[in-house]
C-alpha atoms as a PDB file:
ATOM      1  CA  UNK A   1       7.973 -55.475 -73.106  1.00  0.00           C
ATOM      2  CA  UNK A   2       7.597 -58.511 -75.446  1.00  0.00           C
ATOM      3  CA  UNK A   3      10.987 -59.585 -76.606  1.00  0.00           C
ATOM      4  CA  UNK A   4       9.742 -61.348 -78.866  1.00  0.00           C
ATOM      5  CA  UNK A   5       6.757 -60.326 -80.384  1.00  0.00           C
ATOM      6  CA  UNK A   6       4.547 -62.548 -82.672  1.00  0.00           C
ATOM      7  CA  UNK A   7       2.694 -61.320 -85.846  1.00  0.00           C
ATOM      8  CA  UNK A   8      -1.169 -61.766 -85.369  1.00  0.00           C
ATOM      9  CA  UNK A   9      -3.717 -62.494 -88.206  1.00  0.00           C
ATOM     10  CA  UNK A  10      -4.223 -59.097 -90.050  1.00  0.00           C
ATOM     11  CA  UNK A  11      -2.717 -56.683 -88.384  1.00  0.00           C
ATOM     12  CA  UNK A  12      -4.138 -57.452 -84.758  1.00  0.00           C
ATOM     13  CA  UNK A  13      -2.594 -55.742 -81.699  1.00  0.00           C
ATOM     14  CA  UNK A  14      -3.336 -58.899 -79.635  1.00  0.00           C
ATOM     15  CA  UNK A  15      -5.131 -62.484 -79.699  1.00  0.00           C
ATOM     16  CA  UNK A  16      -8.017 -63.214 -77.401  1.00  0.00           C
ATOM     17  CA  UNK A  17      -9.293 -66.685 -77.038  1.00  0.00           C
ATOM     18  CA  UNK A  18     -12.103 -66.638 -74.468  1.00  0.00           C
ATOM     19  CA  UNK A  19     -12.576 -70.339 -73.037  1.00  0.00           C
ATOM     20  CA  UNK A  20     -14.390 -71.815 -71.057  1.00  0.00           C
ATOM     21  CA  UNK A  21     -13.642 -75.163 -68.630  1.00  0.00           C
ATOM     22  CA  UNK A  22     -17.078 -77.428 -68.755  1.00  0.00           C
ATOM     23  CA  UNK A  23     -16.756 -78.869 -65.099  1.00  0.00           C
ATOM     24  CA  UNK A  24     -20.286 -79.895 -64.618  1.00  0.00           C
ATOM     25  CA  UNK A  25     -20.061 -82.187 -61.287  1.00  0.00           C
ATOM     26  CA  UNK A  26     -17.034 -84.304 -62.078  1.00  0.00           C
ATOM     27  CA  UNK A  27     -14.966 -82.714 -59.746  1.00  0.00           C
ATOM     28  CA  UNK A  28     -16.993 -82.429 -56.710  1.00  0.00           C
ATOM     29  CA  UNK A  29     -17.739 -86.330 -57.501  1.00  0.00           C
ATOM     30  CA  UNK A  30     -13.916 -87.332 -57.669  1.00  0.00           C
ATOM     31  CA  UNK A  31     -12.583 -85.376 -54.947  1.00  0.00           C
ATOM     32  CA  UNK A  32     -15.916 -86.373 -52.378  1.00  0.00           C
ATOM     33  CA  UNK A  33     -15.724 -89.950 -53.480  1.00  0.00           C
ATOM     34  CA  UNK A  34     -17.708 -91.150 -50.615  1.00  0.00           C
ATOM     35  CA  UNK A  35     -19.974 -88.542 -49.589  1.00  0.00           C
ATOM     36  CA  UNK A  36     -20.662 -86.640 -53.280  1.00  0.00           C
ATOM     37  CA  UNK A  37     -24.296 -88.142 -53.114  1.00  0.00           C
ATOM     38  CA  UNK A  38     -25.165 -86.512 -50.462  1.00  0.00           C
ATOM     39  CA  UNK A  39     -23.834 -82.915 -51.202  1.00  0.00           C
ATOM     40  CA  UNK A  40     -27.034 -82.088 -52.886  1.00  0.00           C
ATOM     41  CA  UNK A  41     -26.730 -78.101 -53.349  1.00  0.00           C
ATOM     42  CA  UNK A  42     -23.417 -78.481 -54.758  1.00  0.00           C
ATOM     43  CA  UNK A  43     -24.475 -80.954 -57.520  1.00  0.00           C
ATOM     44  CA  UNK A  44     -26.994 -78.330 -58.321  1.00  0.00           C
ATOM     45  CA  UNK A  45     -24.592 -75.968 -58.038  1.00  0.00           C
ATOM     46  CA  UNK A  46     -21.936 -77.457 -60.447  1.00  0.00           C
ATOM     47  CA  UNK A  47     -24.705 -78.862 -62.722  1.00  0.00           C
ATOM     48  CA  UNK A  48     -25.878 -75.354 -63.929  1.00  0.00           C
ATOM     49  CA  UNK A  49     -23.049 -75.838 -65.921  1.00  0.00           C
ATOM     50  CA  UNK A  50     -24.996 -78.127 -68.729  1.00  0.00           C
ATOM     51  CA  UNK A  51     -28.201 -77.360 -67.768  1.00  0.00           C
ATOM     52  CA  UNK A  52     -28.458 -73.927 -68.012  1.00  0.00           C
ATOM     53  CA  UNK A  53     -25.205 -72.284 -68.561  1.00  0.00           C
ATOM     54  CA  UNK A  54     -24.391 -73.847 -71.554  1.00  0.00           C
ATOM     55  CA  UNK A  55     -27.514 -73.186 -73.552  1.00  0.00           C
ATOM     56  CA  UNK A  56     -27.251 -69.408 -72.760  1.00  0.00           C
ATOM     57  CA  UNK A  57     -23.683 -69.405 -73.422  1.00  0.00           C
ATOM     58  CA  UNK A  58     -24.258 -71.241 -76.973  1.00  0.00           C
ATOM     59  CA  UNK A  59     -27.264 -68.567 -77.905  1.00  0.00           C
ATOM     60  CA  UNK A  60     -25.411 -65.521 -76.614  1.00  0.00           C
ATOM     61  CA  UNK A  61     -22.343 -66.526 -78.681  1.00  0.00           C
ATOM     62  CA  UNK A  62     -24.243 -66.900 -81.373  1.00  0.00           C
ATOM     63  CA  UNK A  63     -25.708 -63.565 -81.216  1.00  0.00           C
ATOM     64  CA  UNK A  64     -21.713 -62.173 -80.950  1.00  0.00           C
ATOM     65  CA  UNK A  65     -20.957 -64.068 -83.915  1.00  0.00           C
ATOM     66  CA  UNK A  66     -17.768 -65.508 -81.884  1.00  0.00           C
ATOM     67  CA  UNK A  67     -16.575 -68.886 -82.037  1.00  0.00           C
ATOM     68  CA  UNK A  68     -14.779 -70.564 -78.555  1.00  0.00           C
ATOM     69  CA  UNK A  69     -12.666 -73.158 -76.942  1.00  0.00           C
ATOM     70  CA  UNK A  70     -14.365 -75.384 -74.143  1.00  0.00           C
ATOM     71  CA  UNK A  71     -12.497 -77.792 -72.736  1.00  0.00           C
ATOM     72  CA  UNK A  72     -14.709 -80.740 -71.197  1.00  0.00           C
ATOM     73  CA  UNK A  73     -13.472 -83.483 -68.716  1.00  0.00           C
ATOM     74  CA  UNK A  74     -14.122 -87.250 -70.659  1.00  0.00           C
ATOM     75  CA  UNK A  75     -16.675 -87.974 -67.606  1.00  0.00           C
ATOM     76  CA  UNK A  76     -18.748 -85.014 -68.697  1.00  0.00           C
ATOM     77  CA  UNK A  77     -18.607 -85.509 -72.202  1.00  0.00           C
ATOM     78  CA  UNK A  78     -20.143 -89.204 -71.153  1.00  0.00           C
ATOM     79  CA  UNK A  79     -23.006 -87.836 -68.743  1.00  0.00           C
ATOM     80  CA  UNK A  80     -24.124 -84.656 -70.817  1.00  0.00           C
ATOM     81  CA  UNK A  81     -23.374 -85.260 -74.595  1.00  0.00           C
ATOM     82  CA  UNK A  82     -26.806 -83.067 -75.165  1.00  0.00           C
ATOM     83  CA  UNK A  83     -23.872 -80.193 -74.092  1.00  0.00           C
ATOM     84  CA  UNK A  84     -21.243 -81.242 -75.704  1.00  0.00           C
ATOM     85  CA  UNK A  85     -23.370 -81.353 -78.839  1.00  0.00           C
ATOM     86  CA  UNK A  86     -24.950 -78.295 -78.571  1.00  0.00           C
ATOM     87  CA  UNK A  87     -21.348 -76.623 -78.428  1.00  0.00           C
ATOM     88  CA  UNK A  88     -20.720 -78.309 -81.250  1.00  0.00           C
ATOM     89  CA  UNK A  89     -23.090 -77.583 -83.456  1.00  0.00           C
ATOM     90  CA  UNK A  90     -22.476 -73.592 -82.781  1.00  0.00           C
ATOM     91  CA  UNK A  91     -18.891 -74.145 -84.598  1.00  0.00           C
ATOM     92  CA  UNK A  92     -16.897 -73.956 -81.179  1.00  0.00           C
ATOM     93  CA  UNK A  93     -13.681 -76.289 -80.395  1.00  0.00           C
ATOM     94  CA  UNK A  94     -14.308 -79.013 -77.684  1.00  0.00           C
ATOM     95  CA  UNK A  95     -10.788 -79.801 -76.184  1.00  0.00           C
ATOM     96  CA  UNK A  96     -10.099 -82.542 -73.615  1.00  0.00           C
ATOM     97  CA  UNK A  97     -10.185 -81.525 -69.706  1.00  0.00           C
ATOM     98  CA  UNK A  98      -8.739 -84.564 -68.046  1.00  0.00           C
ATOM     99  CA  UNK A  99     -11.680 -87.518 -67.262  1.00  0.00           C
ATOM    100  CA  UNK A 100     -13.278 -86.946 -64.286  1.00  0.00           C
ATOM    101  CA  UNK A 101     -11.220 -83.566 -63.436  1.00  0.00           C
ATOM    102  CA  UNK A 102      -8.635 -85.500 -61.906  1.00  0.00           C
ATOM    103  CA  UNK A 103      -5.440 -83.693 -60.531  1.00  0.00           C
ATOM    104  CA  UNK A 104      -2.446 -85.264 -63.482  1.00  0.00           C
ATOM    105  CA  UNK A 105       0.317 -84.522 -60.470  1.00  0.00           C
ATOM    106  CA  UNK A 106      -1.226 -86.868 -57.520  1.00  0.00           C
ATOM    107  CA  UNK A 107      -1.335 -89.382 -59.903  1.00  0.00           C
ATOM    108  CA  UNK A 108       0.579 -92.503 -60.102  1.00  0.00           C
ATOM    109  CA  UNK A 109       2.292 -92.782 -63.739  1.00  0.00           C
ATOM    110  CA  UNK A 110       0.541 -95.545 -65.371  1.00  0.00           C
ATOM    111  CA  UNK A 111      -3.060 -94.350 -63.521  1.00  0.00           C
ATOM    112  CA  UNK A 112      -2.544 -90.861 -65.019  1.00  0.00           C
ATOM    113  CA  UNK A 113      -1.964 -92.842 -68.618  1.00  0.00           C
ATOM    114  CA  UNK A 114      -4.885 -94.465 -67.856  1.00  0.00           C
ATOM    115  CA  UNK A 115      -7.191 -91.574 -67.276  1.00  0.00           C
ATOM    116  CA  UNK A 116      -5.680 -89.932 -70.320  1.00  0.00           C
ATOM    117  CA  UNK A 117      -6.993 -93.240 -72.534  1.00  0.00           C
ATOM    118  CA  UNK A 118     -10.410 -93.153 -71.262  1.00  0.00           C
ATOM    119  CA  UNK A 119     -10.696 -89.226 -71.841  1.00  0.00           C
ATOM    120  CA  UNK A 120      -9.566 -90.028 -75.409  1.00  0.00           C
ATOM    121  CA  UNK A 121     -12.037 -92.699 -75.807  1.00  0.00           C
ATOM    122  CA  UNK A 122     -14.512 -90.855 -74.350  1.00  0.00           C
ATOM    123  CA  UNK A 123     -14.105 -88.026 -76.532  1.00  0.00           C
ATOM    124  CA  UNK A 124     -13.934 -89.948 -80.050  1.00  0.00           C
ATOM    125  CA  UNK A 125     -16.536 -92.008 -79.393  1.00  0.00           C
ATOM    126  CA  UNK A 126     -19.134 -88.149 -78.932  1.00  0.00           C
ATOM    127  CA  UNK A 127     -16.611 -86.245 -81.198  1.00  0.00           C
ATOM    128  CA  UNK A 128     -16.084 -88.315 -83.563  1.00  0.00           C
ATOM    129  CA  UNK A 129     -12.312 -86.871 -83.822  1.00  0.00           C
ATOM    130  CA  UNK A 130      -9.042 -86.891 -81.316  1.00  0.00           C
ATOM    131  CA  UNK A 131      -8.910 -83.758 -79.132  1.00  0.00           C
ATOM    132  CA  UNK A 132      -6.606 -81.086 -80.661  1.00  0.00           C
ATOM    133  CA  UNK A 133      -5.737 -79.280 -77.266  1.00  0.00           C
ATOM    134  CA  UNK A 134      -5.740 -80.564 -73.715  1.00  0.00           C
ATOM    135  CA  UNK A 135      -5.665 -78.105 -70.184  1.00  0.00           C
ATOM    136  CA  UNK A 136      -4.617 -80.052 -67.156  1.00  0.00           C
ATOM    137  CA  UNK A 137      -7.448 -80.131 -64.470  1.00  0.00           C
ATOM    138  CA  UNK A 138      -6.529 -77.524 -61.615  1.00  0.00           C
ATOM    139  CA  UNK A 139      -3.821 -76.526 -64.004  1.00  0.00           C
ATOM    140  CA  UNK A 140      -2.269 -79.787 -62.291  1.00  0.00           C
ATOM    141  CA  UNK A 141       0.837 -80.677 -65.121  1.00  0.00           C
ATOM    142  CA  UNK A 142       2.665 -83.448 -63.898  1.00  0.00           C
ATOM    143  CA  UNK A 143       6.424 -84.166 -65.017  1.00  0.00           C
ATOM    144  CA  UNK A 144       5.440 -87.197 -67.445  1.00  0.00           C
ATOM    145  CA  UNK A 145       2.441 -84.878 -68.761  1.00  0.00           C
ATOM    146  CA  UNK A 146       3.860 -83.768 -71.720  1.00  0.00           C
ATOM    147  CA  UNK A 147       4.924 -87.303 -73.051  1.00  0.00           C
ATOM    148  CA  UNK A 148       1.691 -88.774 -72.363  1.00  0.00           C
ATOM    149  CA  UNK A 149      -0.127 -86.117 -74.364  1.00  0.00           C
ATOM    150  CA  UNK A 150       2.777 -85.905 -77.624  1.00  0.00           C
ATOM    151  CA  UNK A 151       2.548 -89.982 -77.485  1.00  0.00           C
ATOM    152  CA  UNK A 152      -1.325 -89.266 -77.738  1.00  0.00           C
ATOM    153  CA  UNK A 153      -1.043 -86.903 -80.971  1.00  0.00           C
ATOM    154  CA  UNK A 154      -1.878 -83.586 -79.155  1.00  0.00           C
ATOM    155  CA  UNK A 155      -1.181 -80.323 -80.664  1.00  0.00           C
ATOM    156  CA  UNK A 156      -1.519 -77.398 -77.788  1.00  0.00           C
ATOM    157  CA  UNK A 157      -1.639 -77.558 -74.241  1.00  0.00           C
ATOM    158  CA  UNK A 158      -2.824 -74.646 -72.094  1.00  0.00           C
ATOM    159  CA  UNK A 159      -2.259 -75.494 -68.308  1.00  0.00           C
ATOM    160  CA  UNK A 160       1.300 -73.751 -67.982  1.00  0.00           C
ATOM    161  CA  UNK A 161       1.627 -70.004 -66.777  1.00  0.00           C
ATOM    162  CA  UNK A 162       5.075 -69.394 -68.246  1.00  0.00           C
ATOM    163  CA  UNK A 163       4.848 -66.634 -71.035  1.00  0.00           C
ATOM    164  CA  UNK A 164       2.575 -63.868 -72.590  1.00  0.00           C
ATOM    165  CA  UNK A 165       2.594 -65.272 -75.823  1.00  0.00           C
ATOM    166  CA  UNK A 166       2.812 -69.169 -77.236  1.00  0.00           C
ATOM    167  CA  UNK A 167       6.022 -70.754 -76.515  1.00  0.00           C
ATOM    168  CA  UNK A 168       6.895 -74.516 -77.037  1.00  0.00           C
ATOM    169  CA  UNK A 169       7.199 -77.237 -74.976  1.00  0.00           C
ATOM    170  CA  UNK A 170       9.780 -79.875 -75.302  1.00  0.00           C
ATOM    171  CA  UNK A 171      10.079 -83.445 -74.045  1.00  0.00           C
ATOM    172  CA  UNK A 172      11.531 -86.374 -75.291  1.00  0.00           C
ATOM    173  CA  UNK A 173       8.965 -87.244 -77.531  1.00  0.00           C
ATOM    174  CA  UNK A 174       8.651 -83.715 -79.309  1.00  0.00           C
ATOM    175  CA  UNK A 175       6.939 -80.633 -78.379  1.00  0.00           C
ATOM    176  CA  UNK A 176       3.588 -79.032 -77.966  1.00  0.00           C
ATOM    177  CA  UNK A 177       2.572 -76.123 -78.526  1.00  0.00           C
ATOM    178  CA  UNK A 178       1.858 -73.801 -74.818  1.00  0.00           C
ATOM    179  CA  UNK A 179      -0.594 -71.241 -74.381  1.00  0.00           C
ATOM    180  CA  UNK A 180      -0.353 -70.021 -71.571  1.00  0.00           C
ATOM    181  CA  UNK A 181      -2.619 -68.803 -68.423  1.00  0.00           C
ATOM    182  CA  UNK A 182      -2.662 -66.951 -65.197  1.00  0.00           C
ATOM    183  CA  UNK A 183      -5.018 -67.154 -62.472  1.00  0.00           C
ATOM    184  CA  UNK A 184      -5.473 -63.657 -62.947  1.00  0.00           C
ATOM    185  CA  UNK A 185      -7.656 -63.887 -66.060  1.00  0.00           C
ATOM    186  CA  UNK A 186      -9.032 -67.383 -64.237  1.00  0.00           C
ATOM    187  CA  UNK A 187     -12.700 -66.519 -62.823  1.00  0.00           C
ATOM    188  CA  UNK A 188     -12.518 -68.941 -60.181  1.00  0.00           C
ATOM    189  CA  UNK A 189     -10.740 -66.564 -57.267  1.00  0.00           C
ATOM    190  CA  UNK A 190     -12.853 -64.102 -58.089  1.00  0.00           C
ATOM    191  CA  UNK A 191     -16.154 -65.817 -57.683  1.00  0.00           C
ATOM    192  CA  UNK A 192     -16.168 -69.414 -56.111  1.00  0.00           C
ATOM    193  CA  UNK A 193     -17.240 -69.448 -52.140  1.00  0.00           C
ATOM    194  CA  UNK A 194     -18.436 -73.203 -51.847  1.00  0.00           C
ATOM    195  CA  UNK A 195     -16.969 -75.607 -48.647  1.00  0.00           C
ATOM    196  CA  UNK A 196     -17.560 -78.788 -51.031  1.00  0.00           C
ATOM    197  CA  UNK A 197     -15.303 -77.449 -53.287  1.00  0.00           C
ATOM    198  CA  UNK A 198     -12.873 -76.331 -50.493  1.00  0.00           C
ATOM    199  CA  UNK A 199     -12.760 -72.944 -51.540  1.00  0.00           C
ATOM    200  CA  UNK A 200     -14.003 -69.860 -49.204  1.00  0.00           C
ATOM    201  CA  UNK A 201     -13.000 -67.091 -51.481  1.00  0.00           C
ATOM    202  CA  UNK A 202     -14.589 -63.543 -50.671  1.00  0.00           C
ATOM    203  CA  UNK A 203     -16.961 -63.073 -53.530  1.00  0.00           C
ATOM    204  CA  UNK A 204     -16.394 -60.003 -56.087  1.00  0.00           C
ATOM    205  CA  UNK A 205     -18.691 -58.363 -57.460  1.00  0.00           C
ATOM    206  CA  UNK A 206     -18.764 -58.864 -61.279  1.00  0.00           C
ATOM    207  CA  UNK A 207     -17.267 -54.921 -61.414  1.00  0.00           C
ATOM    208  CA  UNK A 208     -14.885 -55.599 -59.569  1.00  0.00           C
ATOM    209  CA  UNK A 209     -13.643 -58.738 -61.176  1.00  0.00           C
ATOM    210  CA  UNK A 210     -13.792 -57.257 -64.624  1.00  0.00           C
ATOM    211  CA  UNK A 211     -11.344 -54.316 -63.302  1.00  0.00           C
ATOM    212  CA  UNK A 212      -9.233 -56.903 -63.565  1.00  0.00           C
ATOM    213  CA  UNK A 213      -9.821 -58.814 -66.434  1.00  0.00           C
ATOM    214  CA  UNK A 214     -10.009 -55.568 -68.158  1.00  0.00           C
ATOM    215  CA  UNK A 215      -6.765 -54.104 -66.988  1.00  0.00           C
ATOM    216  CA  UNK A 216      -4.827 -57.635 -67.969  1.00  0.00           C
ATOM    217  CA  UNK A 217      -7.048 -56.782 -71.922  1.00  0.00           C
ATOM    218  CA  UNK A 218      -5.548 -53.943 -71.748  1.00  0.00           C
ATOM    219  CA  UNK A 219      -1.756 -54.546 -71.308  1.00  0.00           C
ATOM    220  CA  UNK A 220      -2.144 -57.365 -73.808  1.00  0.00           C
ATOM    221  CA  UNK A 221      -3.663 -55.049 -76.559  1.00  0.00           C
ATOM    222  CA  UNK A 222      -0.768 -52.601 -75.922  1.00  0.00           C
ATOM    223  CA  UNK A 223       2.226 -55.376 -75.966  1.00  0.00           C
ATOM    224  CA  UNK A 224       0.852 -57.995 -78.359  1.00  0.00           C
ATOM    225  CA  UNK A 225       0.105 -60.635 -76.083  1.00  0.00           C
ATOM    226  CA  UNK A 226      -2.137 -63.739 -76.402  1.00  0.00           C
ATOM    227  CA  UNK A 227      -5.049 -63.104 -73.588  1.00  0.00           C
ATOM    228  CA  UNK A 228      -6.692 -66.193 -72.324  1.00  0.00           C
ATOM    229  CA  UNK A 229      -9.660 -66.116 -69.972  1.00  0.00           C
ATOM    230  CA  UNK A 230     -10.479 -69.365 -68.124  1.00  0.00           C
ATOM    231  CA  UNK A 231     -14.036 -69.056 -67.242  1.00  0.00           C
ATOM    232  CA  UNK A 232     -16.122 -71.649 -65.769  1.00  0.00           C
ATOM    233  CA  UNK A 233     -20.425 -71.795 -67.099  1.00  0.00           C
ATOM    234  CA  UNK A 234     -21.769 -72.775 -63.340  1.00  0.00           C
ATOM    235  CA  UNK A 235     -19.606 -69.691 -61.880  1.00  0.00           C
ATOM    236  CA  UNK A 236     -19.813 -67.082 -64.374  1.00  0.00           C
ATOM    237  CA  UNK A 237     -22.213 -67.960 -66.403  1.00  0.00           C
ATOM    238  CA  UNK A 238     -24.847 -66.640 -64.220  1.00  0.00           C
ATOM    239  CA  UNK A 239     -26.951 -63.503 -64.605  1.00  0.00           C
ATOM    240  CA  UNK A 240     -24.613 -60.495 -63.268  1.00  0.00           C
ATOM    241  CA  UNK A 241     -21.463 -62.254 -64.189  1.00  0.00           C
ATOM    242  CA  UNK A 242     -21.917 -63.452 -67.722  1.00  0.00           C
ATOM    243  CA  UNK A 243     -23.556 -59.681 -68.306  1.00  0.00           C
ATOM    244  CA  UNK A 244     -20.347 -58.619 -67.182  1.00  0.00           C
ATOM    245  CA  UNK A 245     -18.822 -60.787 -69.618  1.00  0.00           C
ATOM    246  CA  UNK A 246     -20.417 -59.787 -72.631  1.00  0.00           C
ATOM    247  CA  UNK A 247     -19.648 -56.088 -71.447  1.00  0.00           C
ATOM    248  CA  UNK A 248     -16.229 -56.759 -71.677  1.00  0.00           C
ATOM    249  CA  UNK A 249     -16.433 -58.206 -74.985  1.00  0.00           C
ATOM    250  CA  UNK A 250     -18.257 -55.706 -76.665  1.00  0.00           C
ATOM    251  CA  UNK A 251     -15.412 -53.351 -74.519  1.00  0.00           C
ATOM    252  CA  UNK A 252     -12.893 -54.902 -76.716  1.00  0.00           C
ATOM    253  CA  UNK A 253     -14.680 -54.816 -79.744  1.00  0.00           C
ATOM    254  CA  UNK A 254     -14.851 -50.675 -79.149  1.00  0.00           C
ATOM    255  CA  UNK A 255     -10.902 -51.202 -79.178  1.00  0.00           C
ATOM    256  CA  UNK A 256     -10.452 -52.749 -82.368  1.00  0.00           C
ATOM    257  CA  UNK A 257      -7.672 -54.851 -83.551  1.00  0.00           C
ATOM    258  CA  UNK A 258      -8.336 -57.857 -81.651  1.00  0.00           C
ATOM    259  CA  UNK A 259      -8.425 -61.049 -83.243  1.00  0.00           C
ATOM    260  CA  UNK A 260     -11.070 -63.339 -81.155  1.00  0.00           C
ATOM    261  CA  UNK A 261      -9.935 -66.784 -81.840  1.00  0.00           C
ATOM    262  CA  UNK A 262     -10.713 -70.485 -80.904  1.00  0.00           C
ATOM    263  CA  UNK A 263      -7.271 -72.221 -79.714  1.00  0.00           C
ATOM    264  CA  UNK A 264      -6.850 -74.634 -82.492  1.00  0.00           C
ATOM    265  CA  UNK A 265      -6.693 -71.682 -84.509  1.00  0.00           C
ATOM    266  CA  UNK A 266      -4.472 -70.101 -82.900  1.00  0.00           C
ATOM    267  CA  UNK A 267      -2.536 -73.396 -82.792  1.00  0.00           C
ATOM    268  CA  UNK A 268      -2.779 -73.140 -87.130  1.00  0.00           C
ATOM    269  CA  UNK A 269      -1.782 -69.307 -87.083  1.00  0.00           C
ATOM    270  CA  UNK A 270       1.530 -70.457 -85.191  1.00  0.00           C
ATOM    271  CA  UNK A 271       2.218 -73.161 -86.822  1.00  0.00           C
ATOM    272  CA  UNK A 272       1.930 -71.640 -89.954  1.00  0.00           C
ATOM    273  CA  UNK A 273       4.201 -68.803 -88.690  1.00  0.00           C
ATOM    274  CA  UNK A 274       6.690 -71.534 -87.970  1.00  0.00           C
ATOM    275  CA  UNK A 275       6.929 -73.375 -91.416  1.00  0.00           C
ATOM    276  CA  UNK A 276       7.028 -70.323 -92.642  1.00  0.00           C
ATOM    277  CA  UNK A 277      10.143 -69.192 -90.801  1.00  0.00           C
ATOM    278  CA  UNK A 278       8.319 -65.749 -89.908  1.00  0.00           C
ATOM    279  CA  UNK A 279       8.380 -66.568 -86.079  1.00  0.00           C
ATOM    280  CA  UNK A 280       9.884 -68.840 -83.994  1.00  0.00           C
ATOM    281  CA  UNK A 281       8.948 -69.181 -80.261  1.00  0.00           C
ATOM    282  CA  UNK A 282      10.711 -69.318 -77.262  1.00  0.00           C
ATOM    283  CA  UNK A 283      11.464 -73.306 -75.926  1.00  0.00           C
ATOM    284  CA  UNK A 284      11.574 -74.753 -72.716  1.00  0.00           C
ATOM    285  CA  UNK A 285      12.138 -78.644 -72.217  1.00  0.00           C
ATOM    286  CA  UNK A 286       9.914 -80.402 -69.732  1.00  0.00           C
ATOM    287  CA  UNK A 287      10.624 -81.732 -66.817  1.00  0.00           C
ATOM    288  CA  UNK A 288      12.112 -79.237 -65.358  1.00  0.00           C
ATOM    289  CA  UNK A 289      13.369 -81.285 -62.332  1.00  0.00           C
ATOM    290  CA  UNK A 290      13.025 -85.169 -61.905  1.00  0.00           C
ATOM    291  CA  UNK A 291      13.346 -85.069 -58.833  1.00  0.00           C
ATOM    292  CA  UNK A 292      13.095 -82.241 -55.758  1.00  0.00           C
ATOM    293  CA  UNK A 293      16.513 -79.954 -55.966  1.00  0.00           C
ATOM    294  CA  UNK A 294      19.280 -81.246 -53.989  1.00  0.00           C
ATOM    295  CA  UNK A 295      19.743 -78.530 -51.634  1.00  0.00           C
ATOM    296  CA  UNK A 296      16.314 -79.753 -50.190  1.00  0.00           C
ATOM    297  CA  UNK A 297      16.978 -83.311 -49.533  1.00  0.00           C
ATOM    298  CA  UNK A 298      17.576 -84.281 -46.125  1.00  0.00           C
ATOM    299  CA  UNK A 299      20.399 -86.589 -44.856  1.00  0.00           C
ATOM    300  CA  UNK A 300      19.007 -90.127 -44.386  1.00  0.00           C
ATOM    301  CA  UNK A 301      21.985 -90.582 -41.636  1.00  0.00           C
END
């Protein structure tokens, strides 16, 4: 069902990167700009994230002997750099999430720029290093995205939905590197019921979330496909739902012939395949439209 299949790291029937986007409270602050102080249970809510979600993440991980990929808005890596160090230091990739979770396509050209600077300086001045990957906030891509990030030296982006398997970008400045998503395998439907966050979803239980994070596992193990989960710590890293996730893991592990990867190496597996001239993925150049279609412009007459 793959047309074009990609060779995975000895033998492996599929590549699973498990990561994990490091909210915290930036985006409750940026989208309640005026009122954010006052939403007290949410902050507490969205600040489980570093507080307590991260340190059981970092020790459970450790335990599974699996390294990840979180990506962390600039903002956060400025107001919690205990977290950011902690994932760190338990050999897991720290790409960039935007600054302070800000949606890329609302944003005026040179504002979006801007936010991309201070996320970079934000993250150099903790990391000590320029991010490697980048996933839009909200998955929100705008049509000068992918020249802001190739102009900034980025390597992978994984925001876009269109493929099972890593497939380039192109825009006039080169191309990145896309793995993709789906909302599917995104934990936020399944889970988030909070009106501060504008989002009244009808809660699953964790079985009935990982029926379907299992059942998209299991089509990738038999077609080859590159599974990413999007997990948030202050939604599923709570009791019931991170056991669920570590059931699924070791449910994988019973499968065998899964390579668990961080992005960026991913990102070195497929670049290697290209220089190599063992694989080449599909392209598709970015934007796709500059402007809305034609048939849906109205007459100004």
């Amino acid at each position: 069902m793959i047309a074009n299949p990609i060779p995975w790291p000895n033998g492996a029937r599929c590549a699973v990167a498990i990561t994990w986007d490091v909210d915290a409270d930036s985006g409750l602050n940026y989208y309640n700009p005026e009122r954010a102080d006052t939403l007290v249970a949410s902050q507490s809510y969205a600040r489980y994230d570093p507080l307590i979600a991260i340190p059981r993440l970092m020790r459970a991980f450790r335990d599974l002997e699996l390294e990840l990929t979180y990506f962390v808005p600039g903002w956060v890596i400025e107001r919690y750099p205990e977290a950011v160090d902690l994932i760190l230091e338990n050999g897991h990739e720290v790409a960039l999430h935007g600054y302070v979770h800000e949606r890329s396509n609302d944003l005026p050209n040179e504002e979006e720029k801007f936010v991309l600077d201070r996320a970079m300086e934000a993250y150099a001045k903790r990391v000590h290093r320029q991010p490697r990957g980048w996933r839009a906030p909200s998955f929100a891509f705008s049509r000068h995205s992918l020249d802001f990030l190739l102009e900034a030296g980025f390597e992978y982006d994984s925001s876009l939905m269109g493929d099972d398997i890593p497939y380039l970008i192109r825009g006039s400045r080169g191309s990145l590197i896309e793995f993709p998503v789906d909302w599917t395998s995104d934990d936020w439907p399944h889970y988030v019921h909070n009106r501060d966050f504008n989002f009244m979803m009808p809660i699953s239980s964790p079985r009935r979330a990982m029926e379907v994070f299992r059942s998209e596992f299991d089509a990738a193990w038999e077609y080859g496909a590159l599974w990413i989960t999007v997990w948030h710590p202050f939604v599923s890293g709570r009791l019931a739902r991170f056991r669920a996730v570590i059931e699924l893991i070791e449910y994988m592990r019973e499968r065998g012939d899964v390579w668990f990867a961080r992005l960026d190496e991913v990102c070195d597996h497929v670049k290697s395949l290209m220089d190599e001239n063992q694989w080449q993925p599909r392209v598709e150049s970015l934007p796709l439209y500059d402007s809305p279609i034609p048939e849906l412009k109205r007459s100004r007459e």
